[in-house]
Protein backbone atom coordinates (compact mmCIF):
# COMPACT_ATOMS: atom_id res chain seq x y z
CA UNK A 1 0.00 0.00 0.00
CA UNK A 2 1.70 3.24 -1.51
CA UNK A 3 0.65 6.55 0.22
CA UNK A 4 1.32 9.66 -1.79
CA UNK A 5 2.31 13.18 0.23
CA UNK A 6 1.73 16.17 -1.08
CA UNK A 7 2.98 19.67 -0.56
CA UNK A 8 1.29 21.58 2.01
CA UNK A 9 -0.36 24.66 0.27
CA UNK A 10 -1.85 27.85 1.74
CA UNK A 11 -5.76 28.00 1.92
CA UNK A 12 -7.24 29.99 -0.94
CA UNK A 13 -7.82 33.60 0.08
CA UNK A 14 -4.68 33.88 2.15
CA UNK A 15 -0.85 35.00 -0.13
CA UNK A 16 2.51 33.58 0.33
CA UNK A 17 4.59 35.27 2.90
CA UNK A 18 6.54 37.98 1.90
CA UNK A 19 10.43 36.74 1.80
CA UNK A 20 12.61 38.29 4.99
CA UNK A 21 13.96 41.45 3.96
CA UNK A 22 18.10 41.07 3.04
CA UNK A 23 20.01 41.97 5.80
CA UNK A 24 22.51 45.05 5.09
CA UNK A 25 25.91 44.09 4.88
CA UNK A 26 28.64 45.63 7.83
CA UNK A 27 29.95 47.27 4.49
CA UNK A 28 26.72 49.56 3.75
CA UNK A 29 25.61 49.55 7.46
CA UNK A 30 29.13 51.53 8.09
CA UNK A 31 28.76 53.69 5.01
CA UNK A 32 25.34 54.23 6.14
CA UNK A 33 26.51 55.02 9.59
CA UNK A 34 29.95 58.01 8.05
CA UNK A 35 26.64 59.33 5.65
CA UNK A 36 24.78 60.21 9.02
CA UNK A 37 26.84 61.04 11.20
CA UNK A 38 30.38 62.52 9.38
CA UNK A 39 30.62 65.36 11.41
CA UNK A 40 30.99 63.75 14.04
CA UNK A 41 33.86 61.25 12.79
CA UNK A 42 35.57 64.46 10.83
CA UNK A 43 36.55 65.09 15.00
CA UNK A 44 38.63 61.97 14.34
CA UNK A 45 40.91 63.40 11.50
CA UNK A 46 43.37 65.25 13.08
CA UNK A 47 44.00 62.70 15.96
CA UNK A 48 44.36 59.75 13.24
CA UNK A 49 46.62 62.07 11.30
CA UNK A 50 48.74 62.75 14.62
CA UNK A 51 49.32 59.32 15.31
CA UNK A 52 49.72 58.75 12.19
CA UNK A 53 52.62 61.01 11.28
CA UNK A 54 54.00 61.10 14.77
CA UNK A 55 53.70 57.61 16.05
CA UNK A 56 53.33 54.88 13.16
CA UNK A 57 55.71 56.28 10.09
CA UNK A 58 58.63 56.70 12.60
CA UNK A 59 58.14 53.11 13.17
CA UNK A 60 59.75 52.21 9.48
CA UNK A 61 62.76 54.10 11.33
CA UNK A 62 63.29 51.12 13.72
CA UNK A 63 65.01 48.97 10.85
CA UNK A 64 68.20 50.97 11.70
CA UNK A 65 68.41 48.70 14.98
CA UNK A 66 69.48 45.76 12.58
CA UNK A 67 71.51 48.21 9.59
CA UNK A 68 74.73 49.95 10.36
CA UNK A 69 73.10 53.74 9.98
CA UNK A 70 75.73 56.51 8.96
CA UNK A 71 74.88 60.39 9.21
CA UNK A 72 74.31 61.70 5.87
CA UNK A 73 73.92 58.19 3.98
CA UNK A 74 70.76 56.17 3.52
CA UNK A 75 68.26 56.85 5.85
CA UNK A 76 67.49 53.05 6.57
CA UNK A 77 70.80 52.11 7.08
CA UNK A 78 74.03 51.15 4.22
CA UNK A 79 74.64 47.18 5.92
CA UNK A 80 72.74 44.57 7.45
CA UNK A 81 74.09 43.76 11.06
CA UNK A 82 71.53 41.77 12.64
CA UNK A 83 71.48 41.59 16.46
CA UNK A 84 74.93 42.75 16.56
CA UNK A 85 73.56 46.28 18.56
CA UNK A 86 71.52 44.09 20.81
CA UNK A 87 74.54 42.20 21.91
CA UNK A 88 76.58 45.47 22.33
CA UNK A 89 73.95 46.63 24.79
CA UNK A 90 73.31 43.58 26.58
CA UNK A 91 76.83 43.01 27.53
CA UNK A 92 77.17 46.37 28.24
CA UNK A 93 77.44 47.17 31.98
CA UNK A 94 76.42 51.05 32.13
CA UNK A 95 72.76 49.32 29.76
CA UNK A 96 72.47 47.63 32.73
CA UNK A 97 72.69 50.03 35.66
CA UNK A 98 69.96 52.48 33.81
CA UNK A 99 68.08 49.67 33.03
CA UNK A 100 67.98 48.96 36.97
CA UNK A 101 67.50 52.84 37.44
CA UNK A 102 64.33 52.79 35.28
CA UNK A 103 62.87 50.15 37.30
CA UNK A 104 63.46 51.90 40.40
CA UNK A 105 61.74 55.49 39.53
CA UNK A 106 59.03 53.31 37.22
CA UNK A 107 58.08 51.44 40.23
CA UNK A 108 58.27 54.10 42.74
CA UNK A 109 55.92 56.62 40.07
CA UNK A 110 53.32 53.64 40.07
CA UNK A 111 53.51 53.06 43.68
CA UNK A 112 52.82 56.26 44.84
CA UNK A 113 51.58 58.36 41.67
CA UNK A 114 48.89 55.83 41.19
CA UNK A 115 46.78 55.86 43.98
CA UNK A 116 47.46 59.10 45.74
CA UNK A 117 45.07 60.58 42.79
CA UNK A 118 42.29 58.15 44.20
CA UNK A 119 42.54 59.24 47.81
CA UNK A 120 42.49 62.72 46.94
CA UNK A 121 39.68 62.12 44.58
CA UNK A 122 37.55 60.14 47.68
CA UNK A 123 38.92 62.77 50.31
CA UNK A 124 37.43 65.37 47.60
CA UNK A 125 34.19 63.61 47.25
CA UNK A 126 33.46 63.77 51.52
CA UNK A 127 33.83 67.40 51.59
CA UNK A 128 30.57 68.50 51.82
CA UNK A 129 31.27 73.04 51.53
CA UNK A 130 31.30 73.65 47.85
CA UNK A 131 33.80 76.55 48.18
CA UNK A 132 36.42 74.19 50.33
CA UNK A 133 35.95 72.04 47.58
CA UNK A 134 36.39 74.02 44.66
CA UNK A 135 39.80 75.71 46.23
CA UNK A 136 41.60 72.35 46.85
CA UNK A 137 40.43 71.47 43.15
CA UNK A 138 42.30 74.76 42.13
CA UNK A 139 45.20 74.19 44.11
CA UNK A 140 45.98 70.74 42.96
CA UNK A 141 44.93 71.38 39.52
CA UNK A 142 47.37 74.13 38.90
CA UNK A 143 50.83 72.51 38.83
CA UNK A 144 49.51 70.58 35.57
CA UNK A 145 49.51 73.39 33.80
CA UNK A 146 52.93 74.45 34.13
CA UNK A 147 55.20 73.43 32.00
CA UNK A 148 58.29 70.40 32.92
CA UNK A 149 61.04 73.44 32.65
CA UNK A 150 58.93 75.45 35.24
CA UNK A 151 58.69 72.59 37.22
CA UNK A 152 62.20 71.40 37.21
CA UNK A 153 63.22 75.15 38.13
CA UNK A 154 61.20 75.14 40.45
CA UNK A 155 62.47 72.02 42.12
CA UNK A 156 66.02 73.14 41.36
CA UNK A 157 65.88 76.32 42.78
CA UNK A 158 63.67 75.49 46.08
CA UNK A 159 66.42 72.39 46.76
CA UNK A 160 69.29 74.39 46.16
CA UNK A 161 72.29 74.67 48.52
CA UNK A 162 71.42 78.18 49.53
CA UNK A 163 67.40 77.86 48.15
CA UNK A 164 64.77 77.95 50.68
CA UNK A 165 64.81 74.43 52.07
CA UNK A 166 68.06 74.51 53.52
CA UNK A 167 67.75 77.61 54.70
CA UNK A 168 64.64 75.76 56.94
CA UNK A 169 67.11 73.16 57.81
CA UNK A 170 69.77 75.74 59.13
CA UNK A 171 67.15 77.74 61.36
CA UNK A 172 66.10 74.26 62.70
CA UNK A 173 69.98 73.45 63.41
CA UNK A 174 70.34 70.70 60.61
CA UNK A 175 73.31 71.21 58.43
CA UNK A 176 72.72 71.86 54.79
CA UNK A 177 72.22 69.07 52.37
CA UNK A 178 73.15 68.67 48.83
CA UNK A 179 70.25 67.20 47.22
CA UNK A 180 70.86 68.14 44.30
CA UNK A 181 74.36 66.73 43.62
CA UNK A 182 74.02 63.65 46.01
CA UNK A 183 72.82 60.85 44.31
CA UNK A 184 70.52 58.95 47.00
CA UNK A 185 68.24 62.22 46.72
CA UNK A 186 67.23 61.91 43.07
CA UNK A 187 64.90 59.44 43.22
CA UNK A 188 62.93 61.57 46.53
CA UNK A 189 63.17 64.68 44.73
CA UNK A 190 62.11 63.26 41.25
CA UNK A 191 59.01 60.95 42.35
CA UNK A 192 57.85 64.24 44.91
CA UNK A 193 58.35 66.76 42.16
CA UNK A 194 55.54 63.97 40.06
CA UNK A 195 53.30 63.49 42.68
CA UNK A 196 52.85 67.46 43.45
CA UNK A 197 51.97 67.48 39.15
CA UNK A 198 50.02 65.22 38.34
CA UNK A 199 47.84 64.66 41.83
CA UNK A 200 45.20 67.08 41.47
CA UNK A 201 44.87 66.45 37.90
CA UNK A 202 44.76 63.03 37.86
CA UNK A 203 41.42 63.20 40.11
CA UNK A 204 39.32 64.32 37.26
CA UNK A 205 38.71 61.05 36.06
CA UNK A 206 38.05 59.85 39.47
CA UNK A 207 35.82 62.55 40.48
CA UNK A 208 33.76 62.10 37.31
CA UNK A 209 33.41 58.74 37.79
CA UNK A 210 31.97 58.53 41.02
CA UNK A 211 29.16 60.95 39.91
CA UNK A 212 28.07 57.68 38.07
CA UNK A 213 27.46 55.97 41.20
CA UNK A 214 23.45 55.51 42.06
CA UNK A 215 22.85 57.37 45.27
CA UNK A 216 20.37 54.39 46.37
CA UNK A 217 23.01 52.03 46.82
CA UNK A 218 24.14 54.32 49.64
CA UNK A 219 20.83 55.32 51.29
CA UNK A 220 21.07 51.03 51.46
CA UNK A 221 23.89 50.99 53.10
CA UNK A 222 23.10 53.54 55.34
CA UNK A 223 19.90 51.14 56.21
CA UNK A 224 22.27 48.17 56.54
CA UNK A 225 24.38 50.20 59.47
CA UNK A 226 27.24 51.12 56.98
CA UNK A 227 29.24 54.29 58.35
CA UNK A 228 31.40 56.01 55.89
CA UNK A 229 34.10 54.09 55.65
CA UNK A 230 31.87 51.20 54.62
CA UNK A 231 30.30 52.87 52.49
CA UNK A 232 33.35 53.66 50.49
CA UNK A 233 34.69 50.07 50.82
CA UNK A 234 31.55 48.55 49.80
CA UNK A 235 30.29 51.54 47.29
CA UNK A 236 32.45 53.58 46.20
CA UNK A 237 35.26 51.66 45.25
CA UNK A 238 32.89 48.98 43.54
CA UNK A 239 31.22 51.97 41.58
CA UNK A 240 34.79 53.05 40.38
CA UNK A 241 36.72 49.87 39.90
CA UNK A 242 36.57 50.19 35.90
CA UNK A 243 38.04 53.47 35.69
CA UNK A 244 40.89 52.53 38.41
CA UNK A 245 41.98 48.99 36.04
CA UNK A 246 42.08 51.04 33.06
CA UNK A 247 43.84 53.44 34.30
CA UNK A 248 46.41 51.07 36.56
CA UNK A 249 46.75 48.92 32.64
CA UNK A 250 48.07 52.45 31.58
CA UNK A 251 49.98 53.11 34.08
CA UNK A 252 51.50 49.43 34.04
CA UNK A 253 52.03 50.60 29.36
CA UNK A 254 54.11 53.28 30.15
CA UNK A 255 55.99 51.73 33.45
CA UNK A 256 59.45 51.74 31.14
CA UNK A 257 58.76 55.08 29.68
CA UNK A 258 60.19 57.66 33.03
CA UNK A 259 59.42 61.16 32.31
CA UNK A 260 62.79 61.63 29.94
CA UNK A 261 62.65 65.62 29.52
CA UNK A 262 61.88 65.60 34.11
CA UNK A 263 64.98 63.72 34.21
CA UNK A 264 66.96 64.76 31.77
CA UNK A 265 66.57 68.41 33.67
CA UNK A 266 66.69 67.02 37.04
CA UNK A 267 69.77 65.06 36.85
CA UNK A 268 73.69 66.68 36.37
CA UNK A 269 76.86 64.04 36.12
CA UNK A 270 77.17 63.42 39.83
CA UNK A 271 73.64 61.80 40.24
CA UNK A 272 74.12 59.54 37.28
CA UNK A 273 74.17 56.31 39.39
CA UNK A 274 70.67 56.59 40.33
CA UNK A 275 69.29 59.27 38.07
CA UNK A 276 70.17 57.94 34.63
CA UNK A 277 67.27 56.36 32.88
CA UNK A 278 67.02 53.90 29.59
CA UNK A 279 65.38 57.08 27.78
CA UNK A 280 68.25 59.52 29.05
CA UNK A 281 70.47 57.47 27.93
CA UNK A 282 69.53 56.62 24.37
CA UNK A 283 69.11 60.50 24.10
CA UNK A 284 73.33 60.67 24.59
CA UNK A 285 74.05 57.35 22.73
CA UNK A 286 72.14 58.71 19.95
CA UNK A 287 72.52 62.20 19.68
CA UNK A 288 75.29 63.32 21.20
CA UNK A 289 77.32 60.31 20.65
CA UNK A 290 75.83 59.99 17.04
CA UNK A 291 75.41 56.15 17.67
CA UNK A 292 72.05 56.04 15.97
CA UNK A 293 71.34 52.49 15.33
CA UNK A 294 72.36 51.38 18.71
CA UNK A 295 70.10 54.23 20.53
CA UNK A 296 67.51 52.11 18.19
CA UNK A 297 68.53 48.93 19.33
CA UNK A 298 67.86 50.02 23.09
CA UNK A 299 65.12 51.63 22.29
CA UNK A 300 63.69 48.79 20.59
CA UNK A 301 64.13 46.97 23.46
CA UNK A 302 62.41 49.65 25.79
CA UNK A 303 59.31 49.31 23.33
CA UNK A 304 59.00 45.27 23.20
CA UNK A 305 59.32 45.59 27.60
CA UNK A 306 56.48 48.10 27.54
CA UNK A 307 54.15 46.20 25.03
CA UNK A 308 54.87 42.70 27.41
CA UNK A 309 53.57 44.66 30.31
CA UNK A 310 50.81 46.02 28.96
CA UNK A 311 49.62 42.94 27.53
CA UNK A 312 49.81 41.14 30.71
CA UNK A 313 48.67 43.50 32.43
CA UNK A 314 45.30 43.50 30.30
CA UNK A 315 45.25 39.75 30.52
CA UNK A 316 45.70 39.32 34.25
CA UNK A 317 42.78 41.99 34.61
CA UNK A 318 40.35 40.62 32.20
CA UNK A 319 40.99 37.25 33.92
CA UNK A 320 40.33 38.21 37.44
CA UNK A 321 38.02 41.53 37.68
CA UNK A 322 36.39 41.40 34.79
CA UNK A 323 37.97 44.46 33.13
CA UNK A 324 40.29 45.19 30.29
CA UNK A 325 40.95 47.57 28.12
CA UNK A 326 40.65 45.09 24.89
C-alpha cells in the first residue's frame, strides 16, 4: 500500500509570505553610519593624522636597529648587522645600571603616583562646603599646567644649597644638604616633584566617575548600618573599579617610559648612578654620541618591555576583575 504526500499549500484567500527582507551588509551599514553622522567622525581626523605622522611612520625608522646607519647616507641604514647592537647593549654594563634605574623610579611613580590621585579624589568627594571644595580642586589642579622646565626650576631652585629648604634646615639646626648633587636624593626629589603634578589632575577622572554611582546604593547601606568608611569600601570603590583597572593597565604601558625631559633636567653628572634612565640614555648614545642604530637597538628593546607589560597587564585583569581595556 503506496501513500502519496503532497505539498502543504496555503488556503485559498490567504498569499505567500513575503520573503525576509536582506540583511545590510557591515559594508553599507558603516557607510550608512559616516553618511549620518560625518561630522561627528571628521573630529577623528586630526587625531588619526597625529598618530599617524608622529607615532606609526617613525616606526619604518626602527630597521636601523638591525643596519649599520651613517649620518648623511641612507636613511634606513648602508649594511645589514643583525642583532649585533643588541649584543653590544646587553653586555654592556652602564645598559644595565639604567636599566635597573628605570625600574626603580618606574616602580616608585606607580607606587605612589597611582593611587594618591584616588585618595584625593575620595577625600574630595566627603567634603561637603562647595567653596572648600572648589579651592583644593584649584590648588591641585594648577601645577599641571605648568610646564616640565617650570617645574624642574622650580624644584632646582627650592632644593638648592642656599634655596629655601636649607635655609629651613639651618634655622632648625640641621646642616645643609646637597640634594641636588648627592645621588641617593634623586629618586625623593624626582618621584615628589611627580606626585605634586600630576595629583590634582589626575582626580578628574576619578571625580567624574563617582558621579556615576546611584545614590540608592548608599541610602542602602546607610539602612544596613554602613558608616562612611563602609560605604566607600563597599560603594564607592565597587562603583569606580573600571576606571581605576584602566587606568592602573596604563599606568602598568608606560611603566618603562620615566618622564625623559623631568629627568633629563633634574639630573647633572654626579647623580648619574641613580638618576640615569634607559630614555636619558639613548638620548646621549644617539645624539650626542651619534650612535644612531644602537640608541635604536635600546630603544627597541624599551618598546617590546612596555608592550609585554601592557599585555599582561590586560590579561591578568580581564581574567580576574572582569575588566580590560581590549
Amino acid at each position: 500500500m503506496s501513500t502519496s504526500v503532497k505539498s502543504a499549500s496555503p488556503p485559498p484567500g490567504i498569499e505567500d509570505p513575503p520573503a525576509a527582507a536582506a540583511r545590510p551588509t557591515p559594508r553599507s551599514g558603516w557607510r550608512r553610519a559616516l553618511r549620518r553622522d560625518w561630522q561627528l567622525y571628521s573630529l577623528a581626523v586630526l587625531p588619526l593624522l597625529f598618530f599617524l605622522v608622529f607615532r606609526y611612520l617613525p616606526m619604518i625608522g626602527s630597521v636601523i636597529a638591525f643596519r649599520r646607519f651613517e649620518p648623511g647616507g641612507s636613511m634606513f641604514g648602508e649594511d645589514w648587522v643583525g642583532l649585533r647592537y643588541v649584543r653590544m647593549f646587553l653586555s654592556d654594563p652602564t645598559f644595565w645600571q639604567v636599566f635597573r634605574n628605570t625600574l626603580w623610579l618606574g616602580g616608585l611613580t606607580l607606587v605612589f603616583c597611582f593611587p594618591i590621585p584616588l585618595v584625593l579624589a575620595l577625600l574630595l568627594n566627603e567634603v561637603r562646603r562647595r567653596s572648600l571644595k572648589r579651592f583644593v580642586q584649584s590648588v591641585s589642579y594648577l601645577p599641571h599646567f605648568l610646564s616640565i622646565v617650570i617645574v624642574a626650576g622650580l624644584t632646582l631652585q627650592m632644593l638648592a644649597t642656599d634655596g629655601p629648604v636649607n635655609h629651613a634646615l639651618g634655622w632648625l639646626g640641621h646642616d645643609e644638604i646637597r640634594f641636588i648633587q648627592e645621588p641617593g636624593w634623586f629618586r625623593t626629589i624626582y618621584v615628589g616633584s611627580e606626585i605634586w603634578q600630576t595629583a590634582g589632575w589626575g582626580t578628574i577622572l576619578y571625580l567624574a566617575a563617582l558621579t556615576t554611582i546611584d545614590e540608592d546604593l548608599y541610602e542602602a547601606a546607610r539602612i544596613d548600618g554602613a558608616n562612611r568608611w563602609r560605604q566607600i569600601w563597599h560603594v564607592t570603590l565597587p562603583g569606580i573599579r573600571p576606571t581605576m583597572i584602566t587606568l592602573l593597565i596604563l599606568n602598568v604601558g608606560t611603566f618603562m617610559a620615566v618622564g625623559f625631559e623631568k629627568v633629563l633636567l633634574l639630573y647633572n653628572p654626579l647623580t648619574y648612578p641613580t638618576a640615569d634612565v634607559i630614555s636619558t640614555y639613548v638620548y646621549r648614545a644617539g645624539v650626542e654620541s651619534n650612535s644612531f642604530s644602537y640608541a635604536a637597538a635600546i630603544g627597541l628593546f624599551e618598546a617590546v618591555i612596555g608592550l609585554v607589560l601592557i599585555t599582561t597587564a590586560n590579561t591578568l585583569s580581564r581574567r580576574t576583575v572582569g575588566t580590560s581595556l581590549w
